[in-house]
N, C-alpha and C. Protein backbone atom coordinates (compact mmCIF):
# COMPACT_ATOMS: atom_id res chain seq x y z
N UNK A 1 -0.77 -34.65 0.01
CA UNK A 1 -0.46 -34.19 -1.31
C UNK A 1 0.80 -33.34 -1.22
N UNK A 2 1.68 -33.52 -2.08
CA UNK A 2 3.16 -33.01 -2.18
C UNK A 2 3.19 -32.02 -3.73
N UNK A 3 3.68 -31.05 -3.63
CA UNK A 3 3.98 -30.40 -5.03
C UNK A 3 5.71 -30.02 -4.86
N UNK A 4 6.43 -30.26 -6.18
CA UNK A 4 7.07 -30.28 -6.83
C UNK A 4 7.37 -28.99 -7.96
N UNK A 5 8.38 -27.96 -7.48
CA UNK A 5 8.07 -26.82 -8.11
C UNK A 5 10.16 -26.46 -9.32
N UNK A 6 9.65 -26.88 -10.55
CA UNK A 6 11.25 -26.76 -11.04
C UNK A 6 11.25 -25.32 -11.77
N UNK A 7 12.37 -25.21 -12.16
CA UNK A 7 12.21 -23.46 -12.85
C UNK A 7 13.36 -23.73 -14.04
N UNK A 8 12.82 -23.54 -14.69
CA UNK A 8 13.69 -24.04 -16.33
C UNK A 8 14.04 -22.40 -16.98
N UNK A 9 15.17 -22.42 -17.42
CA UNK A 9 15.77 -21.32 -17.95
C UNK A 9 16.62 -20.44 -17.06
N UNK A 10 17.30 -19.58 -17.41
CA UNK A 10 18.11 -18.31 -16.81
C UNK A 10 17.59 -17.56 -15.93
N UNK A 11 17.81 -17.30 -14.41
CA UNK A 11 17.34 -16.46 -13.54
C UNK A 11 18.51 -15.35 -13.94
N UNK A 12 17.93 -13.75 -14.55
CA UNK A 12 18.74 -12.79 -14.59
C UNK A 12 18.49 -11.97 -13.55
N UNK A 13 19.29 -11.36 -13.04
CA UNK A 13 18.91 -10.25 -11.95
C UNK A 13 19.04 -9.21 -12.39
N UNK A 14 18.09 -7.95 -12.62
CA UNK A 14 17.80 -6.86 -12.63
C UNK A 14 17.81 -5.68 -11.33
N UNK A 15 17.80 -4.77 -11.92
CA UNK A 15 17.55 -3.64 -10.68
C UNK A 15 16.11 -2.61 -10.96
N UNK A 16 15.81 -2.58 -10.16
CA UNK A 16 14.44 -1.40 -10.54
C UNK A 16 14.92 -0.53 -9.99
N UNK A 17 15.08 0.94 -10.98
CA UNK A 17 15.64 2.13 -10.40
C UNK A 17 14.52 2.98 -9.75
N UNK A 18 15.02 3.43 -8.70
CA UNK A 18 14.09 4.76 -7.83
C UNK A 18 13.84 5.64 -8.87
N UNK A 19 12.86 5.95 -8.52
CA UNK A 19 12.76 7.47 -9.45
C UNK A 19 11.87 8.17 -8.17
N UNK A 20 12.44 9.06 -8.15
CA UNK A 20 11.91 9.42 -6.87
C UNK A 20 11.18 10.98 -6.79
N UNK A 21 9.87 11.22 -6.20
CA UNK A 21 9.18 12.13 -6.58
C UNK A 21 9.45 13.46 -5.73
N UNK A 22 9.13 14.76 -6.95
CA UNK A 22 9.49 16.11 -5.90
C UNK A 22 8.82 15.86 -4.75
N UNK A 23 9.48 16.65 -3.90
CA UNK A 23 9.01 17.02 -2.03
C UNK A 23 8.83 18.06 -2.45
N UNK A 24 8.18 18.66 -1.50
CA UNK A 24 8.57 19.95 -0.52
C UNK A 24 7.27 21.35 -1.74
N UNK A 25 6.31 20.70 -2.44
CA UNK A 25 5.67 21.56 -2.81
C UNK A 25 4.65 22.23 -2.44
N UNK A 26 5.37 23.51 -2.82
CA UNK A 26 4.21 25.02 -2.88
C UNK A 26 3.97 26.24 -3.36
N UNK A 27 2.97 26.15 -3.03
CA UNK A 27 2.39 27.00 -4.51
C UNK A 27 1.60 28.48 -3.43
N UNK A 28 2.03 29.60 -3.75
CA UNK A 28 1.91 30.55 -3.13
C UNK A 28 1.55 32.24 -3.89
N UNK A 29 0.83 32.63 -3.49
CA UNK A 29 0.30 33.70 -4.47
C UNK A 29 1.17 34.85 -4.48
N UNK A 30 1.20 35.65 -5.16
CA UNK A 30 2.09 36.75 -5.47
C UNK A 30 1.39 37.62 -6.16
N UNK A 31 0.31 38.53 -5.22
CA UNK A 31 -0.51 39.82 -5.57
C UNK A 31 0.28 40.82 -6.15
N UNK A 32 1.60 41.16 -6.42
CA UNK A 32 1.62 42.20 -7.02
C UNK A 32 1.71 41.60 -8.70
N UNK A 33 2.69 40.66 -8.45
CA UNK A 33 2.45 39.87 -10.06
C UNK A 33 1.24 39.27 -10.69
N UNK A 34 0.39 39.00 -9.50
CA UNK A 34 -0.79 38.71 -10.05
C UNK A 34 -0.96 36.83 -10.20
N UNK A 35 0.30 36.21 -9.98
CA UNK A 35 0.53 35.30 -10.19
C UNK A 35 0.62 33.96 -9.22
N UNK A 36 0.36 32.32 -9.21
CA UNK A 36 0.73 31.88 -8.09
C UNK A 36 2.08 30.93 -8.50
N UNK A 37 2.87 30.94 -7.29
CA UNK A 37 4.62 30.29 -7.72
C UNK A 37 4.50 29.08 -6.83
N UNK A 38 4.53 28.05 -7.76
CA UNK A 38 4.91 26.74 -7.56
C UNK A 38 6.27 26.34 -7.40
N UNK A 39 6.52 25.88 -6.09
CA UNK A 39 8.23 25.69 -5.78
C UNK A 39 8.22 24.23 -5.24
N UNK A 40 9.40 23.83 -6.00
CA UNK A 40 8.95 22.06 -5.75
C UNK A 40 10.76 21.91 -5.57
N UNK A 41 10.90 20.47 -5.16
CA UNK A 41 12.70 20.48 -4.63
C UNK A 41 12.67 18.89 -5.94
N UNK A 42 13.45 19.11 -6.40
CA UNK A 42 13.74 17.84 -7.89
C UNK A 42 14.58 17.18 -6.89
N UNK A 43 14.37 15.41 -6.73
CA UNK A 43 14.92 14.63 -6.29
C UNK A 43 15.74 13.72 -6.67
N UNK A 44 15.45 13.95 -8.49
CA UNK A 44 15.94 12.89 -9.30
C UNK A 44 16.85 13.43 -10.21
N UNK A 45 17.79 13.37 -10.99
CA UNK A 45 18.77 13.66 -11.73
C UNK A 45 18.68 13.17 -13.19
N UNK A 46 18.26 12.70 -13.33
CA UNK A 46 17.51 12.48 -14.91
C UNK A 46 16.13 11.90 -15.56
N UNK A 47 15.20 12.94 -14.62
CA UNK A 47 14.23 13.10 -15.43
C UNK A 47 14.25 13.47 -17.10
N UNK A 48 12.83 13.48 -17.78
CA UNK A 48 13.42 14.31 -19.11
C UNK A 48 12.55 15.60 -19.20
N UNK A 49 11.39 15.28 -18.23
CA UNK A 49 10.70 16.88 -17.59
C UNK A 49 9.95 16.30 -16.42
N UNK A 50 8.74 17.23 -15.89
CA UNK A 50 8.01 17.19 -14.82
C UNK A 50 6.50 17.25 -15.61
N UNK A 51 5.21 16.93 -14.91
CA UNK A 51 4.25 16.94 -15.63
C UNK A 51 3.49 17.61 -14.29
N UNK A 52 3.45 18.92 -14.74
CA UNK A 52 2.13 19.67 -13.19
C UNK A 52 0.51 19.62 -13.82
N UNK A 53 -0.15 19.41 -13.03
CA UNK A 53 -1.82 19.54 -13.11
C UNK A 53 -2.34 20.50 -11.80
N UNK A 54 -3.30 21.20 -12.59
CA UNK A 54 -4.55 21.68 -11.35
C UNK A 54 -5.63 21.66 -10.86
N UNK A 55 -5.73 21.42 -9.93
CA UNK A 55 -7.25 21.06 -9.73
C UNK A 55 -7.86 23.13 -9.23
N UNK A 56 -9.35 23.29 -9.66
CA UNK A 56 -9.44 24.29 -9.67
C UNK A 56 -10.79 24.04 -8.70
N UNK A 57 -10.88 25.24 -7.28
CA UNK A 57 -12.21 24.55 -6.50
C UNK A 57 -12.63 22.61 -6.20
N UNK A 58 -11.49 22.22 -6.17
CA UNK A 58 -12.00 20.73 -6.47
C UNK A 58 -12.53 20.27 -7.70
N UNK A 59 -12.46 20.67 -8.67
CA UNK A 59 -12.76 20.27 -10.03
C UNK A 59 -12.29 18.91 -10.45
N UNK A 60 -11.29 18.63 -9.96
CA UNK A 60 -10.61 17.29 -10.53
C UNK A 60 -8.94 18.62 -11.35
N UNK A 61 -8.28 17.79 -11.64
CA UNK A 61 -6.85 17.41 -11.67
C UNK A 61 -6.80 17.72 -13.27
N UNK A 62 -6.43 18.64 -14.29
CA UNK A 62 -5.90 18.85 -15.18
C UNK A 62 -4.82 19.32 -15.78
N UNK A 63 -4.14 19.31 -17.01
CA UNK A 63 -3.24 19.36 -17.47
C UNK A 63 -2.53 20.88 -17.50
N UNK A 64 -1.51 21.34 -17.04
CA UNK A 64 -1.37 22.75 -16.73
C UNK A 64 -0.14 23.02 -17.92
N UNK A 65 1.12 22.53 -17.16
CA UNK A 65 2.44 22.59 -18.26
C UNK A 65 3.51 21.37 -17.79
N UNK A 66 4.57 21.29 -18.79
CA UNK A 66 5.14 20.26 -18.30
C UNK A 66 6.78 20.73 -18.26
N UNK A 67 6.94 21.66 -17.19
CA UNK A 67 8.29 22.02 -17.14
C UNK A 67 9.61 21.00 -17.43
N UNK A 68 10.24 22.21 -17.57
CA UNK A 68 11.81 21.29 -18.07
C UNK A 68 12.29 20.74 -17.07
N UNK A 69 13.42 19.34 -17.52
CA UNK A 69 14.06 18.83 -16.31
C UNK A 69 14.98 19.85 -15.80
N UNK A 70 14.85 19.57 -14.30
CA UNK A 70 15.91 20.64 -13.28
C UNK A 70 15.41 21.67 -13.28
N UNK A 71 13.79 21.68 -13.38
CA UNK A 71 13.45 23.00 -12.89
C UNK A 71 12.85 22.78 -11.76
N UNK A 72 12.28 24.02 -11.00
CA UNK A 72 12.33 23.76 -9.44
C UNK A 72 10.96 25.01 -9.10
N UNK A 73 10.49 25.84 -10.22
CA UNK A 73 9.61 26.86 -9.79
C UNK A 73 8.82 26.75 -11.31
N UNK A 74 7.85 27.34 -10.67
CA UNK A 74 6.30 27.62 -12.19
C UNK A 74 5.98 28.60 -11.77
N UNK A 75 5.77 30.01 -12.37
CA UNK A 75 4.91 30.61 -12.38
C UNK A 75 3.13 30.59 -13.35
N UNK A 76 1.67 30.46 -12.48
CA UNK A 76 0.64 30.02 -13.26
C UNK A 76 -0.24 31.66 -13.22
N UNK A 77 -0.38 31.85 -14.24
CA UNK A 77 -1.53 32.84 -14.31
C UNK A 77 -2.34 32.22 -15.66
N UNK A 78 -2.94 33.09 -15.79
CA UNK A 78 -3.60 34.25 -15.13
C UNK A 78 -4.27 33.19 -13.96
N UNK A 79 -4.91 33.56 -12.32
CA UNK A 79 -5.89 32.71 -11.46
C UNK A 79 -6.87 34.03 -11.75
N UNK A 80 -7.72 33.18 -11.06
CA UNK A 80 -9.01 34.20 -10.47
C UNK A 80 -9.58 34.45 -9.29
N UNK A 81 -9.80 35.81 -8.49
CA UNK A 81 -9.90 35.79 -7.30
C UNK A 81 -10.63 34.88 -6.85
N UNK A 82 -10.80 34.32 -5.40
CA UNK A 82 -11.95 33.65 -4.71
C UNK A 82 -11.72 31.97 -5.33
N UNK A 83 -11.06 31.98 -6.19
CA UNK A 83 -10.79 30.89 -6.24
C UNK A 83 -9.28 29.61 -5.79
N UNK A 84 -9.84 28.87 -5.25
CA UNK A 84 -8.54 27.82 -4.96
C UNK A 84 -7.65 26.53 -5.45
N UNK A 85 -6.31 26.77 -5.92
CA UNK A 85 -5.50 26.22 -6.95
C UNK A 85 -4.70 25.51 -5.95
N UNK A 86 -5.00 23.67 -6.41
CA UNK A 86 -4.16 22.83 -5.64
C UNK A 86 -3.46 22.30 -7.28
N UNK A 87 -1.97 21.96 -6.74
CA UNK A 87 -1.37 21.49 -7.56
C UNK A 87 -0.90 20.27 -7.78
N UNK A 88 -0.54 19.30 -8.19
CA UNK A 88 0.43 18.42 -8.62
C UNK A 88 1.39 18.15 -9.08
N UNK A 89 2.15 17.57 -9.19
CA UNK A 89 3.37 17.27 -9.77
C UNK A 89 4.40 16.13 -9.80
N UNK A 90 4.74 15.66 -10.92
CA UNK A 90 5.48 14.53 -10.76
C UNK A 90 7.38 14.50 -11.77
N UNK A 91 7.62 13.62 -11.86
CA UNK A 91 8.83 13.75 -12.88
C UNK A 91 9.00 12.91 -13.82
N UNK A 92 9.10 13.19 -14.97
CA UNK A 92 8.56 11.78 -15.97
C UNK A 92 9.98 11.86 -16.84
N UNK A 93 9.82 10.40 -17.03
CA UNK A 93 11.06 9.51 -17.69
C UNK A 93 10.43 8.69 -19.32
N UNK A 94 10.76 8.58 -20.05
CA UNK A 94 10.45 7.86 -20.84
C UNK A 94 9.38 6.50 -21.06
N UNK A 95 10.30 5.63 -20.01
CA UNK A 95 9.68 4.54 -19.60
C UNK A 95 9.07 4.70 -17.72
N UNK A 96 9.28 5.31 -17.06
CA UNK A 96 8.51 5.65 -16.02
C UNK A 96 8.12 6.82 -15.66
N UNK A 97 7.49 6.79 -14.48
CA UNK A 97 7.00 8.65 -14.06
C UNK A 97 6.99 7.94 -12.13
N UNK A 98 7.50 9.27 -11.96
CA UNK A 98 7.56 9.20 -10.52
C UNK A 98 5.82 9.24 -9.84
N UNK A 99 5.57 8.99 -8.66
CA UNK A 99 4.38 8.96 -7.76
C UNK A 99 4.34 11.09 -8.22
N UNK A 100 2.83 11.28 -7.95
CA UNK A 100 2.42 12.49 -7.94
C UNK A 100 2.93 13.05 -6.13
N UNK A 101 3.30 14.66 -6.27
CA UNK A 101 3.63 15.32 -5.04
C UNK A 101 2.43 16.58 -5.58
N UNK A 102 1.96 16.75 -3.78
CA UNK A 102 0.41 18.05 -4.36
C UNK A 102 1.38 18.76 -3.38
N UNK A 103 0.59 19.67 -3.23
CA UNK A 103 0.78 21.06 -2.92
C UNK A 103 -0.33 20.98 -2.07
N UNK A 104 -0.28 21.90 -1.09
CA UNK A 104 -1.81 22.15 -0.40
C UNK A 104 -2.54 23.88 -1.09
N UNK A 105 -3.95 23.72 -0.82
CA UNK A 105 -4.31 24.36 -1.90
C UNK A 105 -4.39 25.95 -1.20
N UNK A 106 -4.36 26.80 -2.31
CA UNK A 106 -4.12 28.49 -2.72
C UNK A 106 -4.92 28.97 -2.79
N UNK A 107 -5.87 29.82 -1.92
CA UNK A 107 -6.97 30.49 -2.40
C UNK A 107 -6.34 31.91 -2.81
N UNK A 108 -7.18 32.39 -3.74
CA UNK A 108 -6.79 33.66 -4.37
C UNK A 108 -7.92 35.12 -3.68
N UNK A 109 -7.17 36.05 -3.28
CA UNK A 109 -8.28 36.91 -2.46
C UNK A 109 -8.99 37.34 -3.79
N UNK A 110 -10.14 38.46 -3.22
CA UNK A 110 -10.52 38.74 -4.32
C UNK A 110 -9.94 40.89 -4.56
């Protein structure tokens, strides 16, 4: 048995652009502010923002804030002692969103 394979119409060539996700995140407590600072390195040049989530104790992954493009730090309060804040983060485009970048997670003393 033989198959026979034709292709009718215009082959256009396209490009699929990188969009490429923050590195380098972390998220680190700051007892006198009370606060923990998320520092992430932007890889991409025209995002139109970032979309961070937290997971709280392992809770699962929710919606936190969605910083501006070309930003590079979050400050999150209020936390609560004894508890541990892993983060996420990605960079979102209109029509795409970059892969998620975590953070390893923050416990807060008490």
């Amino acid at each position: 048995m033989s198959y026979v394979i034709r292709s009718i119409g215009i082959l256009q060539q396209s490009s699929i652009p990188t969009f490429d996700a923050p590195t380098n995140v972390v998220a680190a407590y700051n007892g006198t502010k009370g606060w923990v600072q998320i520092t992430w390195t932007d890889n991409t040049s025209d995002e139109d923002n970032f979309r961070m989530e937290v997971d709280v104790n392992g809770g699962g992954y929710n919606w936190l804030t969605d910083p501006a493009a070309d930003a590079t730090s979050y400050n999150h309060s209020p936390v609560t002692g004894g508890s541990t804040y892993t983060y996420r983060i990605r960079a979102e485009k209109t029509a795409e969103n970059s892969d998620w970048a975590y953070s390893a997670g923050e416990t807060i003393p008490f």
